[in-house]
Protein backbone atom coordinates (compact mmCIF):
# COMPACT_ATOMS: atom_id res chain seq x y z
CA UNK A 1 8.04 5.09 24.45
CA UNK A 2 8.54 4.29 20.69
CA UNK A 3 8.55 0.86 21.19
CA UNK A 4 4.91 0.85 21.88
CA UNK A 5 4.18 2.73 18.53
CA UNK A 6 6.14 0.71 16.04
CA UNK A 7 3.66 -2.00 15.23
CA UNK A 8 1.62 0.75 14.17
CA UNK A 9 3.84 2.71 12.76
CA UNK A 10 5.52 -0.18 10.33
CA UNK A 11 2.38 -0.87 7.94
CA UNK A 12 2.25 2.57 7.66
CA UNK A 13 6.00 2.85 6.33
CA UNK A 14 5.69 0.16 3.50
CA UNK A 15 2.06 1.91 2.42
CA UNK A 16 4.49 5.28 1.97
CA UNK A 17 6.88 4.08 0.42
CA UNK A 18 5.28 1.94 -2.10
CA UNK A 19 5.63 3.93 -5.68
CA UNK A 20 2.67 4.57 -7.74
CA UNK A 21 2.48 3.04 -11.20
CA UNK A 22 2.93 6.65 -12.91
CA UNK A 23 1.53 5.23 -16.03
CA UNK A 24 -1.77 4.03 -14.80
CA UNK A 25 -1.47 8.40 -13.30
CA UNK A 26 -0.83 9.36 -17.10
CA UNK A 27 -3.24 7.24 -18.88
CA UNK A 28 -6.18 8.64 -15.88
CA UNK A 29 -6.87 4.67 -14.91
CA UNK A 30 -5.28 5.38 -11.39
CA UNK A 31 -8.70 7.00 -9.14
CA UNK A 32 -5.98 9.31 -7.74
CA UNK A 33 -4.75 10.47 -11.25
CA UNK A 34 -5.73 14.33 -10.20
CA UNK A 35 -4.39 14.30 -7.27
CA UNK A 36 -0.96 12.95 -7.92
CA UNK A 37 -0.89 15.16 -11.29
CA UNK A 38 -1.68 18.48 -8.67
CA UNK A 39 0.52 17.03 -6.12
CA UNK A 40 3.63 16.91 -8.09
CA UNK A 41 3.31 17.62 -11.56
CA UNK A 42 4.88 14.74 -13.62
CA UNK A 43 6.99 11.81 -13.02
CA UNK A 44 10.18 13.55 -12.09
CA UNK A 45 8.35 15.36 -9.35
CA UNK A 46 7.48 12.46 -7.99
CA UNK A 47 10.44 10.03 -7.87
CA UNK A 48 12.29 13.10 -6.59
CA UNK A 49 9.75 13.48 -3.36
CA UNK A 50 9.63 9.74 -3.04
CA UNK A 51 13.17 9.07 -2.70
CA UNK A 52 13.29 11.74 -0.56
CA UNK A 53 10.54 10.00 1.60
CA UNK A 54 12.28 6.17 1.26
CA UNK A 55 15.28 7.95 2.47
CA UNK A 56 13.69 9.33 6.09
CA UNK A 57 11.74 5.88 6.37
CA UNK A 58 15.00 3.78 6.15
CA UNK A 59 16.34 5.90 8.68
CA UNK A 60 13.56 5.57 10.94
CA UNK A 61 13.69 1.80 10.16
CA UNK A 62 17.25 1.70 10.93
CA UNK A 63 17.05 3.33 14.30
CA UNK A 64 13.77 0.53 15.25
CA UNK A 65 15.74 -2.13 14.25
CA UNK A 66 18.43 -0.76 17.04
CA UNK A 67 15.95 -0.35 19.67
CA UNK A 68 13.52 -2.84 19.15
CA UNK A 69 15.71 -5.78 16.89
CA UNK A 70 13.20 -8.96 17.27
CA UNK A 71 10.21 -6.99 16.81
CA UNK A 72 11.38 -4.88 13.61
CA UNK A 73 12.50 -8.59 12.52
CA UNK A 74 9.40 -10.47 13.38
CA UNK A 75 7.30 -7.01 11.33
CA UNK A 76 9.87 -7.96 8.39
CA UNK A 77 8.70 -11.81 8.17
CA UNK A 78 5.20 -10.81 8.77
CA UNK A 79 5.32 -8.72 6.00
CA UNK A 80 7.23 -10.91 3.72
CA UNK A 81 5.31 -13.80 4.35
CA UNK A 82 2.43 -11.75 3.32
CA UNK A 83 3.45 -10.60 0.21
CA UNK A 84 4.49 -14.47 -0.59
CA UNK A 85 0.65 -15.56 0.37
CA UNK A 86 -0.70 -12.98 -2.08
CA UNK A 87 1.98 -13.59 -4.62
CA UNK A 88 4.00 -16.71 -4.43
CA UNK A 89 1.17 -19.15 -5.71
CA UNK A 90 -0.10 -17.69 -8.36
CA UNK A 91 1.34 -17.55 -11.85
CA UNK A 92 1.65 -13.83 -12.94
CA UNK A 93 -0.41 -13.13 -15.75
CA UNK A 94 1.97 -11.81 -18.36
CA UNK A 95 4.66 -12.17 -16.06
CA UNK A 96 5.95 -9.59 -13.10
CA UNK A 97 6.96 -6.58 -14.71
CA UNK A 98 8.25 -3.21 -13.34
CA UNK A 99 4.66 -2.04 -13.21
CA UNK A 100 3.17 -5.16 -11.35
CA UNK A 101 1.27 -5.02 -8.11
CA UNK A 102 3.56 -7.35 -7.28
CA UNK A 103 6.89 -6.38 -8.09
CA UNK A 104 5.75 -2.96 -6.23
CA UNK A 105 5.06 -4.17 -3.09
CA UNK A 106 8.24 -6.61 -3.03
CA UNK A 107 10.50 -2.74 -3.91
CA UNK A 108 8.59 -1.41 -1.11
CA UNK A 109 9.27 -4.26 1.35
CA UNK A 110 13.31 -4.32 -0.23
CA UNK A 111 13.41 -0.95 1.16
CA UNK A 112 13.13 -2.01 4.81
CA UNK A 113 14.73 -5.26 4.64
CA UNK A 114 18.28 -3.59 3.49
CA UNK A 115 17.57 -1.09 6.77
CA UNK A 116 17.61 -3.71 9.04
């Protein structure tokens, strides 16, 4: 039954557990800056509920990659290669930093590659 959900469950994952660049929330250059500032106050707040959330995802992740092994693997390339086509040829302006649109969706993707 979850097998046939997964695919559309996966993108979903990484888009969760990719963290927001708190300083683009502070300075009010993020669009969601009010809503994150309601949602959880400050920084803290935030890495606490995120970690919280990683946490849940990797064990969802873990227990796809036991049921459904090639396709949670074939997701992981997918999503990998990706990220490499968006990021790989270019030359980061400035360099990849902590902060990077880059480096954040690689942390995000980390997250579900140690799972599996």
């Amino acid at each position: 039954l979850l097998s046939s959900v997964i695919p559309s469950l996966f993108p979903r994952f990484l888009k969760c557990s990719r963290r927001v660049n708190w300083d683009l929330v502070d300075s009010g250059d993020e669009p969601l800056s009010m809503l994150y500032e309601e949602a959880w106050g400050d920084r803290e707040d935030y890495e606490i509920w995120l970690n919280e959330v990683r946490g849940k995802l990797g064990m969802l992740v873990r227990l796809f990659s036991v049921m459904e092994p090639v396709m949670m693997s074939r997701m992981l390339l997918a999503s990998v290669e990706e990220v490499l086509g968006k990021y790989g040829g270019r030359s980061a302006e400035g360099g990849v930093s902590k902060l990077s649109e880059a480096y954040l969706e690689i942390e995000s993707l980390n997250l579900f590659v140690d799972q599996c």
